[in-house]
N, C-alpha and C. Protein backbone atom coordinates (compact mmCIF):
# COMPACT_ATOMS: atom_id res chain seq x y z
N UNK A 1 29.71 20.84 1.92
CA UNK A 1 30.63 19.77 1.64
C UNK A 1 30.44 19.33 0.20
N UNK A 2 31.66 18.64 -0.52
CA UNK A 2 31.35 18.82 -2.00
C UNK A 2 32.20 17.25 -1.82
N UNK A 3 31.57 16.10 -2.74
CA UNK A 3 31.64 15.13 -2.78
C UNK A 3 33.06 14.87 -3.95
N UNK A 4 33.44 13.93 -4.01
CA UNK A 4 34.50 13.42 -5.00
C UNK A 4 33.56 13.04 -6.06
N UNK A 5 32.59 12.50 -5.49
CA UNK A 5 31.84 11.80 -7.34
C UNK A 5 30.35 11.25 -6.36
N UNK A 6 29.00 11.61 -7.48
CA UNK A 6 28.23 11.36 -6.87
C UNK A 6 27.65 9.92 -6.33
N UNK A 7 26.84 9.97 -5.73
CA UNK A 7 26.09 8.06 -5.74
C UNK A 7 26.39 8.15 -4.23
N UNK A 8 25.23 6.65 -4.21
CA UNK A 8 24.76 6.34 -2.80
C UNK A 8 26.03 5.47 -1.62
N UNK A 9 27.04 6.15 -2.11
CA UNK A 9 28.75 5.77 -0.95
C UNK A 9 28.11 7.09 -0.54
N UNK A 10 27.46 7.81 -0.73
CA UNK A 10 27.83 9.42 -0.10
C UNK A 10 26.12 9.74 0.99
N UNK A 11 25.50 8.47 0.72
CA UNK A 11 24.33 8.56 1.89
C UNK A 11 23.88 9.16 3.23
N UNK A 12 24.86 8.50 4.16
CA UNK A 12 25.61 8.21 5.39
C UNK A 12 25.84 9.55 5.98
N UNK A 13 27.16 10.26 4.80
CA UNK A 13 27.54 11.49 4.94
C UNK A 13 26.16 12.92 4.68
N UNK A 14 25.31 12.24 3.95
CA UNK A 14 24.86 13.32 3.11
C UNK A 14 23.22 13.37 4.61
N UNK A 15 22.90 12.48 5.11
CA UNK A 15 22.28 12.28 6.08
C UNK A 15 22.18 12.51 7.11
N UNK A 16 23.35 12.60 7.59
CA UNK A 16 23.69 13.20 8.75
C UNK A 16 24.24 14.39 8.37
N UNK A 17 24.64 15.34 7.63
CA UNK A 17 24.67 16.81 7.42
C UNK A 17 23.40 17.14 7.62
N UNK A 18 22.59 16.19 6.48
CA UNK A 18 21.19 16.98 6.76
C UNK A 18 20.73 16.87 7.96
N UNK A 19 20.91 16.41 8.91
CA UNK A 19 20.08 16.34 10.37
C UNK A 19 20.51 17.04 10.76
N UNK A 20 22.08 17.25 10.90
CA UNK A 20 22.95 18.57 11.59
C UNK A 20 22.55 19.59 11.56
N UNK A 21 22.74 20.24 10.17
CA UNK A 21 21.96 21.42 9.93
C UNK A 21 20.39 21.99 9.89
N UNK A 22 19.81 20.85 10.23
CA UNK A 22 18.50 20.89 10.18
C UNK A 22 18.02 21.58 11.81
N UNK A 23 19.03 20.78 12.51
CA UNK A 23 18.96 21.22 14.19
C UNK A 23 19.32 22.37 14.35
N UNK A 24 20.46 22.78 13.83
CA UNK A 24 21.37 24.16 13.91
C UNK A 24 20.16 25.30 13.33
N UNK A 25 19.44 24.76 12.42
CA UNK A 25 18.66 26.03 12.14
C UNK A 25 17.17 25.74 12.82
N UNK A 26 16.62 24.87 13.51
CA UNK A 26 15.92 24.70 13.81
C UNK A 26 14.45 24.53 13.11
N UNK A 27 14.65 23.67 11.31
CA UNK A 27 13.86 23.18 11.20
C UNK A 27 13.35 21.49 11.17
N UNK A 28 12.20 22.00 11.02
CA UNK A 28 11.64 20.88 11.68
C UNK A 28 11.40 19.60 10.38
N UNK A 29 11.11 19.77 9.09
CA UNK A 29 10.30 19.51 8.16
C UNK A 29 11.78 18.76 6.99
N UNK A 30 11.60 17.32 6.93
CA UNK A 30 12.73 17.40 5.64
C UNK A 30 11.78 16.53 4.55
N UNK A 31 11.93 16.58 3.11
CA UNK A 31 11.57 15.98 2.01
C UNK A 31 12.69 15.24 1.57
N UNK A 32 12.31 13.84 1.34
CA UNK A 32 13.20 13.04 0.53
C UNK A 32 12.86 12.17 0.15
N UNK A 33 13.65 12.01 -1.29
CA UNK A 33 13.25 11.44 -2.54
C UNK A 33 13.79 9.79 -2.38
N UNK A 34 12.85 8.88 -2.28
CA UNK A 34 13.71 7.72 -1.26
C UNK A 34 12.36 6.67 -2.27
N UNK A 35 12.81 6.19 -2.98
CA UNK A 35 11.63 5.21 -3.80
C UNK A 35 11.29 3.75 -3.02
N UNK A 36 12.21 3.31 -2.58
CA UNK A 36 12.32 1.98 -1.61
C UNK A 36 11.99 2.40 -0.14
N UNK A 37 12.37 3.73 0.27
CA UNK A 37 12.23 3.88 1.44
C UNK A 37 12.95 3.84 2.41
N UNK A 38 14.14 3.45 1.92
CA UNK A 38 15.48 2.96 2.33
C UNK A 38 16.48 4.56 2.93
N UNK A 39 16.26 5.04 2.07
CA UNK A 39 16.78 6.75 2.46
C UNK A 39 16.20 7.21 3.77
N UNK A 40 14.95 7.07 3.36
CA UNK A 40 13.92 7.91 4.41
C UNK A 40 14.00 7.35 5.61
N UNK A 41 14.22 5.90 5.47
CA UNK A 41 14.43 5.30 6.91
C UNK A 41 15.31 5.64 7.79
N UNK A 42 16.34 6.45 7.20
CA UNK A 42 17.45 7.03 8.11
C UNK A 42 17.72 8.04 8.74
N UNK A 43 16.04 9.02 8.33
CA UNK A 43 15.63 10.28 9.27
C UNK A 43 14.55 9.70 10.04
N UNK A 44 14.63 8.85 10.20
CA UNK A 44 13.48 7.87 11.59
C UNK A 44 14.23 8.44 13.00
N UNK A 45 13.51 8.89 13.95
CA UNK A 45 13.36 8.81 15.04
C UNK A 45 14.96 10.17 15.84
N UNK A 46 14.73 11.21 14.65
CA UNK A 46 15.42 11.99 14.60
C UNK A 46 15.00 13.54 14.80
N UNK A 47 13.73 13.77 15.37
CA UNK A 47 12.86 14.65 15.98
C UNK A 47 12.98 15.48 14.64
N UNK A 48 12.90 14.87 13.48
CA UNK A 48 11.99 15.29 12.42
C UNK A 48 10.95 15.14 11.91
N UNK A 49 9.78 15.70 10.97
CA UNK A 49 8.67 15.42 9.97
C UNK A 49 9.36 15.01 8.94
N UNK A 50 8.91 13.76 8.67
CA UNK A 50 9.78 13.57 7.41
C UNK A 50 8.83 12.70 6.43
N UNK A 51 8.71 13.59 5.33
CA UNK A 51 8.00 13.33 4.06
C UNK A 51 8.97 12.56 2.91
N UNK A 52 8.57 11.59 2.11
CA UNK A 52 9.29 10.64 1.51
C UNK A 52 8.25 11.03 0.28
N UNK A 53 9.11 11.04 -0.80
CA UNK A 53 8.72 11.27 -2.16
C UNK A 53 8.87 10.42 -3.14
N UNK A 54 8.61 9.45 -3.36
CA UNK A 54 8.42 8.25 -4.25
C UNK A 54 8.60 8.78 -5.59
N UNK A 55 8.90 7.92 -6.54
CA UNK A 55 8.74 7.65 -8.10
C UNK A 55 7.11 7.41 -7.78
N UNK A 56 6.79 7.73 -9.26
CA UNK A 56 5.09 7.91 -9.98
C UNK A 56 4.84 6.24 -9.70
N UNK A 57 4.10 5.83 -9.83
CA UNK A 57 3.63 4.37 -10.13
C UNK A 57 3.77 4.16 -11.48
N UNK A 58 4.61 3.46 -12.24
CA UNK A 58 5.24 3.09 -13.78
C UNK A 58 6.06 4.00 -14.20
N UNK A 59 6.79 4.55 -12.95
CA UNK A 59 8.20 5.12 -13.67
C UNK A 59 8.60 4.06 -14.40
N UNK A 60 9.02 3.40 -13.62
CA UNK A 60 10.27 2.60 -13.97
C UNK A 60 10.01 1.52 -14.99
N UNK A 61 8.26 0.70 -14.60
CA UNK A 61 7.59 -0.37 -15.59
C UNK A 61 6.13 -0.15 -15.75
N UNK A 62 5.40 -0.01 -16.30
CA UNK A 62 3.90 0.54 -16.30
C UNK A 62 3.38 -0.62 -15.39
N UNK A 63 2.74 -0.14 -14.40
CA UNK A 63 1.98 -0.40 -13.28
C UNK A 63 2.50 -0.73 -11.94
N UNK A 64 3.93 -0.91 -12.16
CA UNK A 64 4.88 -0.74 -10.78
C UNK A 64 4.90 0.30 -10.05
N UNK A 65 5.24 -0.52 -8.81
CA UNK A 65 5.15 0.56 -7.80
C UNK A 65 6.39 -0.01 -7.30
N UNK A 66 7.50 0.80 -7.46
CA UNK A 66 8.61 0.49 -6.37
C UNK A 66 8.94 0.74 -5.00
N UNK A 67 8.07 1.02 -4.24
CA UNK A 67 7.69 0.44 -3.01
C UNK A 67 6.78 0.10 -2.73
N UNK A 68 6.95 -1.21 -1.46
CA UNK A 68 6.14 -2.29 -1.04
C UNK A 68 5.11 -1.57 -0.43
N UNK A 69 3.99 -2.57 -0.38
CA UNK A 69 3.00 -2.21 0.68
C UNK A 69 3.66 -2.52 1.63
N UNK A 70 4.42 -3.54 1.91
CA UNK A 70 5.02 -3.53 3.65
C UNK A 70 5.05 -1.73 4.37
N UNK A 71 6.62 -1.58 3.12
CA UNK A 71 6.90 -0.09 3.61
C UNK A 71 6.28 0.87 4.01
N UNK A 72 4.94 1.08 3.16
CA UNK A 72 4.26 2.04 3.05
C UNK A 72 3.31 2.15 4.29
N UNK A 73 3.14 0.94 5.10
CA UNK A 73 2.56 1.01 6.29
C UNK A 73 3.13 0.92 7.28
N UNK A 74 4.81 0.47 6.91
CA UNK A 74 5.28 0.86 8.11
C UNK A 74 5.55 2.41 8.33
N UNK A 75 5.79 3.00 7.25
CA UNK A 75 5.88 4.52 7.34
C UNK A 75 4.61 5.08 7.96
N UNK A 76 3.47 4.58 7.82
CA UNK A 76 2.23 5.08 8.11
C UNK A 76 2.53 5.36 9.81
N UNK A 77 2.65 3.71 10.12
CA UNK A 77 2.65 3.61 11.60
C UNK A 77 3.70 4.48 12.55
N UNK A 78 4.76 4.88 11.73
CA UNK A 78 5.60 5.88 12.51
C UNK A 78 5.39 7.10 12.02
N UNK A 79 4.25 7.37 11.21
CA UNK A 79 3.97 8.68 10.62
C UNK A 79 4.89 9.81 9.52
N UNK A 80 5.50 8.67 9.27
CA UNK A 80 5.66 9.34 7.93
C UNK A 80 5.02 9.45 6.75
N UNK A 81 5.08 10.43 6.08
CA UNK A 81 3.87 10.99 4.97
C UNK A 81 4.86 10.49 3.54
N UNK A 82 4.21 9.55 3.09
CA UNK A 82 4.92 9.30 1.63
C UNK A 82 4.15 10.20 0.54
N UNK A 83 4.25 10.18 -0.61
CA UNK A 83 3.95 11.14 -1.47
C UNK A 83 4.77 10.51 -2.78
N UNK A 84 3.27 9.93 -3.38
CA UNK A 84 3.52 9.17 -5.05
C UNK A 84 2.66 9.90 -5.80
N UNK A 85 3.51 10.50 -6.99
CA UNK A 85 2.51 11.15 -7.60
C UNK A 85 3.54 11.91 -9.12
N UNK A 86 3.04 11.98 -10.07
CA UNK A 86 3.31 12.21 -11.39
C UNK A 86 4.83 13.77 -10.60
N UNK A 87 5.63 13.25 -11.28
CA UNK A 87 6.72 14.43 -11.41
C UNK A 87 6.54 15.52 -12.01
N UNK A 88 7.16 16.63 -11.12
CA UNK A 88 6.74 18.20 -11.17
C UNK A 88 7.43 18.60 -12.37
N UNK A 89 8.68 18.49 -12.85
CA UNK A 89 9.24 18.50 -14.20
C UNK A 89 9.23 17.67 -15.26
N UNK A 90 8.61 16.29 -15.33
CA UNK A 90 8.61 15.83 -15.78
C UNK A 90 7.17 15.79 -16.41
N UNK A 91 6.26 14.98 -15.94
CA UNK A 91 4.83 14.33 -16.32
C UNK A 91 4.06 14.31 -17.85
N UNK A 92 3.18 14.94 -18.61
CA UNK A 92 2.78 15.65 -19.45
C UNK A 92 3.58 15.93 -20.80
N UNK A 93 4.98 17.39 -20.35
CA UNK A 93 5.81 18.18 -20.99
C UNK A 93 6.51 16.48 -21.67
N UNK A 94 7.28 15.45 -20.86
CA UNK A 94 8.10 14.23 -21.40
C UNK A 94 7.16 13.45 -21.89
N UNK A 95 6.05 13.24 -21.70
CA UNK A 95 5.19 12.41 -22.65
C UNK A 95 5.40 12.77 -24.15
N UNK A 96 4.85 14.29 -23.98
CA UNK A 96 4.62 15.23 -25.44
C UNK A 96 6.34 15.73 -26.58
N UNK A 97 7.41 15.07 -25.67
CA UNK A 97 8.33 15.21 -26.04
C UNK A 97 9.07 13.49 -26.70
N UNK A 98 8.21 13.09 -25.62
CA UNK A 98 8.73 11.51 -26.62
C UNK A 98 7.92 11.35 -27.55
N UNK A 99 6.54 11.43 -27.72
CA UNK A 99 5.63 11.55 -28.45
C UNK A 99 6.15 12.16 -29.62
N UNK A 100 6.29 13.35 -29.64
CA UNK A 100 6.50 14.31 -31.14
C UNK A 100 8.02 14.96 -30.99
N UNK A 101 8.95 14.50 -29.77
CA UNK A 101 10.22 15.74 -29.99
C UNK A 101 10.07 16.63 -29.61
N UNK A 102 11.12 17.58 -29.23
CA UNK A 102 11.36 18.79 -28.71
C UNK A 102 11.56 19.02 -27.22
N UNK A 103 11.62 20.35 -26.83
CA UNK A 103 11.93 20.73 -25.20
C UNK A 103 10.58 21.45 -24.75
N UNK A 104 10.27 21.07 -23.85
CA UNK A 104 8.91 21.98 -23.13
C UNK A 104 9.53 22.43 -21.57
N UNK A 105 8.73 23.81 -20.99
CA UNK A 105 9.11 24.27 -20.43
C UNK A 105 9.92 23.52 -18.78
N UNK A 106 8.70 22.61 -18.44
CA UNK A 106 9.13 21.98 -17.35
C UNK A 106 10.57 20.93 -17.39
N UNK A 107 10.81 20.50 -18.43
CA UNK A 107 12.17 20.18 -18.98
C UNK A 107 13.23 21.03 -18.91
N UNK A 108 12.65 22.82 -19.45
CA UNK A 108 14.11 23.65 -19.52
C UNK A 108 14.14 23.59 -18.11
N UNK A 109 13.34 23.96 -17.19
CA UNK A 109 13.67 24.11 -15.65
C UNK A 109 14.10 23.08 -15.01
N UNK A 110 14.00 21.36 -15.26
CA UNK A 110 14.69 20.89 -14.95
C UNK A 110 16.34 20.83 -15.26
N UNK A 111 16.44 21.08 -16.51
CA UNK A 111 17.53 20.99 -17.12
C UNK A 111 18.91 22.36 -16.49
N UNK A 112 18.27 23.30 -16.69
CA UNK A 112 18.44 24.81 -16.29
C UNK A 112 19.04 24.23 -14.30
N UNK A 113 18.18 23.38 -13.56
CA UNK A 113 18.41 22.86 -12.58
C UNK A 113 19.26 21.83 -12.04
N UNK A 114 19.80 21.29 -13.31
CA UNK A 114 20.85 20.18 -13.43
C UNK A 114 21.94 20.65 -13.45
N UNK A 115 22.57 22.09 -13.86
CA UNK A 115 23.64 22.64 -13.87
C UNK A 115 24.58 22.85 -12.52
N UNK A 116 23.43 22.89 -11.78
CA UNK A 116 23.77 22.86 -10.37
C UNK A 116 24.10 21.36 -9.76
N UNK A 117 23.03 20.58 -10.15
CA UNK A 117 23.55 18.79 -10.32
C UNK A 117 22.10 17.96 -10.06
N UNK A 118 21.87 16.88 -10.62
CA UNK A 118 20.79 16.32 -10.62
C UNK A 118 20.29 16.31 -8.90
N UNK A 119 21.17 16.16 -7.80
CA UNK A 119 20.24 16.24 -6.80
C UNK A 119 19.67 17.56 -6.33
N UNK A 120 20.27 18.53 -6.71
CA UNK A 120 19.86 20.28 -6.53
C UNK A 120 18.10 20.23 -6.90
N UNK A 121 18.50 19.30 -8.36
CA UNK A 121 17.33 19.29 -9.19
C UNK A 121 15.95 18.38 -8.78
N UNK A 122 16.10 17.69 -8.24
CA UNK A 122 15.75 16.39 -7.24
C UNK A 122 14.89 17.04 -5.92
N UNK A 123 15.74 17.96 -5.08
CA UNK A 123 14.86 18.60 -3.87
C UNK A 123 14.46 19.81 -4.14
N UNK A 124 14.28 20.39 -5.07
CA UNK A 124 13.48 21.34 -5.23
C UNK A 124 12.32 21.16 -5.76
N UNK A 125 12.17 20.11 -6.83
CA UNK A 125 11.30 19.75 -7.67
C UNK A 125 10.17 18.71 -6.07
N UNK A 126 10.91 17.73 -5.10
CA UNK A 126 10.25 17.34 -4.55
C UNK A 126 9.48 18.31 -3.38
N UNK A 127 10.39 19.23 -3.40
CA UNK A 127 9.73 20.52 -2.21
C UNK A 127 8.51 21.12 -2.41
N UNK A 128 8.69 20.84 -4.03
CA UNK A 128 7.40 21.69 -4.39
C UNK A 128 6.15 20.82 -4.51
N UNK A 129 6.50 19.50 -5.08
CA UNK A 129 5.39 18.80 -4.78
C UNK A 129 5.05 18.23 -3.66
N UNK A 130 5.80 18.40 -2.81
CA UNK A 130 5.19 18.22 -0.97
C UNK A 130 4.56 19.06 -0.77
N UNK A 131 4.75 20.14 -1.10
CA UNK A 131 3.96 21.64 -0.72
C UNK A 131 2.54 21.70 -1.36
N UNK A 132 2.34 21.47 -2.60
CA UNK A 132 1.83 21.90 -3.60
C UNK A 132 0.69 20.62 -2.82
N UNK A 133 0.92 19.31 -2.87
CA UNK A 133 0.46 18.16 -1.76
C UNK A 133 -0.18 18.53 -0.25
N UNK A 134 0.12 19.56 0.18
CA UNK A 134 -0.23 19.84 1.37
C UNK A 134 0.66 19.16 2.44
N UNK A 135 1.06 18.69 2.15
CA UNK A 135 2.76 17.39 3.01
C UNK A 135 3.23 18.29 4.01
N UNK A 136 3.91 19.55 3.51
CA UNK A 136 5.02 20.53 4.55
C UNK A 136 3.73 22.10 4.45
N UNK A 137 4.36 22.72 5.24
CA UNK A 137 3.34 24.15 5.40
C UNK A 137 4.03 25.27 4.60
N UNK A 138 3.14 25.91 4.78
CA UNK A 138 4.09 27.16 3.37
C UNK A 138 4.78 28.01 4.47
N UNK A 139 5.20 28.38 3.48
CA UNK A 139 6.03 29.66 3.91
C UNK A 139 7.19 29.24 5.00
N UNK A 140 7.59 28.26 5.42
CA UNK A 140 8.81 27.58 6.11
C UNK A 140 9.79 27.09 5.37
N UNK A 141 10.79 27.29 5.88
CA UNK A 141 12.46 26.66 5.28
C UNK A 141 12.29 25.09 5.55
N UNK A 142 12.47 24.41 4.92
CA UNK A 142 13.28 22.72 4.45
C UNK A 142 14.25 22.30 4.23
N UNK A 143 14.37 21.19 5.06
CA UNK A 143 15.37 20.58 4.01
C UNK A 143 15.14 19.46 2.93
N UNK A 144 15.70 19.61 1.80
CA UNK A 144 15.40 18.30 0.61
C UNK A 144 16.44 17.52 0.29
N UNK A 145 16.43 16.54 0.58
CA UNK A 145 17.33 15.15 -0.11
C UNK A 145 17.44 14.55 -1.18
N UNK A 146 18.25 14.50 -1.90
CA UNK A 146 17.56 13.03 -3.29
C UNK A 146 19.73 13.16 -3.99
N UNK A 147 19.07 12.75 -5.23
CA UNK A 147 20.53 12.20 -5.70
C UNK A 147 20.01 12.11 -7.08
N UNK A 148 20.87 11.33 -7.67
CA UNK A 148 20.83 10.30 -8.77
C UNK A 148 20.59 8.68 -8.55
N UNK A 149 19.45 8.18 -9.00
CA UNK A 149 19.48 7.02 -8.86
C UNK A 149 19.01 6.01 -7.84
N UNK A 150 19.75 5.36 -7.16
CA UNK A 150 19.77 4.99 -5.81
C UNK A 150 20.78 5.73 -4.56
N UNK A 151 20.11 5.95 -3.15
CA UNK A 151 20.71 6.58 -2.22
C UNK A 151 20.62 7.97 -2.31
N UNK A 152 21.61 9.21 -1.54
CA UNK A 152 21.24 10.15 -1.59
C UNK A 152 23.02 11.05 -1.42
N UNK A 153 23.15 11.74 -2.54
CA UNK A 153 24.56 12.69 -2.54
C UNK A 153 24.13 14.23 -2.37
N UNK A 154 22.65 14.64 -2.14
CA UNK A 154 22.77 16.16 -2.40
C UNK A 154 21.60 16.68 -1.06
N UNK A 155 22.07 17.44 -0.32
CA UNK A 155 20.90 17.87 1.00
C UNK A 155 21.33 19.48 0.53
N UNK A 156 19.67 20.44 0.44
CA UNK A 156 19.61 21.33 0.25
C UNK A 156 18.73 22.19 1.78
N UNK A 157 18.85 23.26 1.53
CA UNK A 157 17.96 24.40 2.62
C UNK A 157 17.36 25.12 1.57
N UNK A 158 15.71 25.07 1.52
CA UNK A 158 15.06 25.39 0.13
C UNK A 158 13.78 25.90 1.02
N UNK A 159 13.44 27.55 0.67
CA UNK A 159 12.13 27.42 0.67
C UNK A 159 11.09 27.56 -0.33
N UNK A 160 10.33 26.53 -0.24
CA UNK A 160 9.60 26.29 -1.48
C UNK A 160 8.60 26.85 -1.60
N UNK A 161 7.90 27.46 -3.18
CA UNK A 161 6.57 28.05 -3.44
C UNK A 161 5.90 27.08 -4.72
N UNK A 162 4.86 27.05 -4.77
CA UNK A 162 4.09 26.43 -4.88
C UNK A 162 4.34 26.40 -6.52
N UNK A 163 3.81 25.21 -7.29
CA UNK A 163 4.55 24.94 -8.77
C UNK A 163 4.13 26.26 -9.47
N UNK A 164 2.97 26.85 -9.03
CA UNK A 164 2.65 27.91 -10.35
C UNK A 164 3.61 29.13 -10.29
N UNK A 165 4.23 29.21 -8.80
CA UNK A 165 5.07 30.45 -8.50
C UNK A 165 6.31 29.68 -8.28
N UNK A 166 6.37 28.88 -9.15
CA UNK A 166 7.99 27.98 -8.82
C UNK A 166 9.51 28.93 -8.67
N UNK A 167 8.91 30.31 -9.45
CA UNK A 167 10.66 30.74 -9.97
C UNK A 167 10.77 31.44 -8.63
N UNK A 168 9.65 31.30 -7.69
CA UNK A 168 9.95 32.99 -6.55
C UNK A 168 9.99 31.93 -5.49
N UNK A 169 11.31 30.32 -5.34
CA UNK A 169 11.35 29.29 -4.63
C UNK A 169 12.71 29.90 -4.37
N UNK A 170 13.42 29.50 -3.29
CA UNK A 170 14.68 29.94 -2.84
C UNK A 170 15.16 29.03 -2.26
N UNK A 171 16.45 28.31 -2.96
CA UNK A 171 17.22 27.56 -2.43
C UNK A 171 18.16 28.62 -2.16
N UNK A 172 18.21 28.15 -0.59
CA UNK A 172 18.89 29.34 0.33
C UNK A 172 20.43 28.26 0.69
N UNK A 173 20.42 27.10 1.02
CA UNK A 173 21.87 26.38 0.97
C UNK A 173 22.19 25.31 0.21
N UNK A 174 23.45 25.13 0.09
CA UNK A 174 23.89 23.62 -0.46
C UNK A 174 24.42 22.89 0.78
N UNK A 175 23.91 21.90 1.53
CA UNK A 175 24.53 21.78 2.48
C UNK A 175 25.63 20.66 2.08
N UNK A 176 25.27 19.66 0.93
CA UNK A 176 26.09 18.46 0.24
C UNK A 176 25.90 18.28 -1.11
N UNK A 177 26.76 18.08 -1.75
CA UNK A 177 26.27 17.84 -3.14
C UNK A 177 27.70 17.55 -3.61
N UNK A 178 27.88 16.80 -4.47
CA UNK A 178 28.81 16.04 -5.21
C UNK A 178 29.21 17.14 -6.24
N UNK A 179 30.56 17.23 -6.09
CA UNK A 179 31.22 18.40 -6.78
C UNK A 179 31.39 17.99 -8.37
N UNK A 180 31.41 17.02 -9.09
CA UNK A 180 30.94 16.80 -10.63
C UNK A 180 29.73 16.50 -11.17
């Protein structure tokens, strides 16, 4: 399904594809990129594993954490696995680029990954750091969620390999994603 324009009007839709197809193929395991928690709450009690992938602590303001401790224990208590931790394309490579300028590699691969559309770019990058985390098991198909911003416009079928063998990762579907 291909969206009119991206952003979180396309949640709802993009949420329930992913559960659909998640059943139809019979996996079990989804990743999503849900900073509030608010996303992730909507694969609750949907006979999935569902791993939630946070922003770093000072994305957004140095020493913030944009989600609550409330959240984070209520996810505990229904067993969901959150996962905060420095970005797989980003971290390091964007320091050393605001710092002094230029493109470093984990940038071209994000970028190279944006062509397809920032949420393409979004669940692959989180697939791998669930994996790479120990979060999901290897060698199994996923599904990954995320978007731009707030909410979620893009659900993929990705199986993921681990960051050092990132290029031999296979996004095998698009199941939603916003057609601009």
């Amino acid at each position: 399904m291909y969206f009119a324009k991206p952003g979180p009007d396309n949640t709802e839709k993009t949420v329930d594809l992913a559960i659909k197809r998640a059943n139809e193929l019979n996996i079990k395991n989804v990743v999503v990129a849900s900073n509030s928690g608010a996303t992730a709450e909507k694969f609750l009690n949907k006979g999935l594993n569902v791993i939630c992938v946070t922003h770093q602590i000072g994305f957004r303001n140095p020493g913030e954490d944009e989600m609550t401790e409330e959240q984070r224990k209520d996810f505990s208590d229904k067993g969901v696995k959150v996962l905060t931790t420095t970005h797989l394309l980003g971290g390091v490579g964007r320091a050393v680029r605001n710092k002094f300028g230029g493109l470093y590699p984990g940038e071209m691969v994000a970028h190279s990954l944006r062509m397809l559309g920032q949420g393409v770019k979004v669940g692959l990058e989180i697939s791998v750091m669930a994996l790479d985390s120990g979060l999901i098991p290897y060698g199994e198909d996923i599904i990954a969620v995320g978007g731009a911003g707030r909410g979620a416009d893009t659900a993929i079928v990705v199986l993921p390999e681990h960051s050092q063998n990132i290029f031999a990762s296979k996004i095998k579907e698009i199941i939603c994603k916003p057609a601009s």
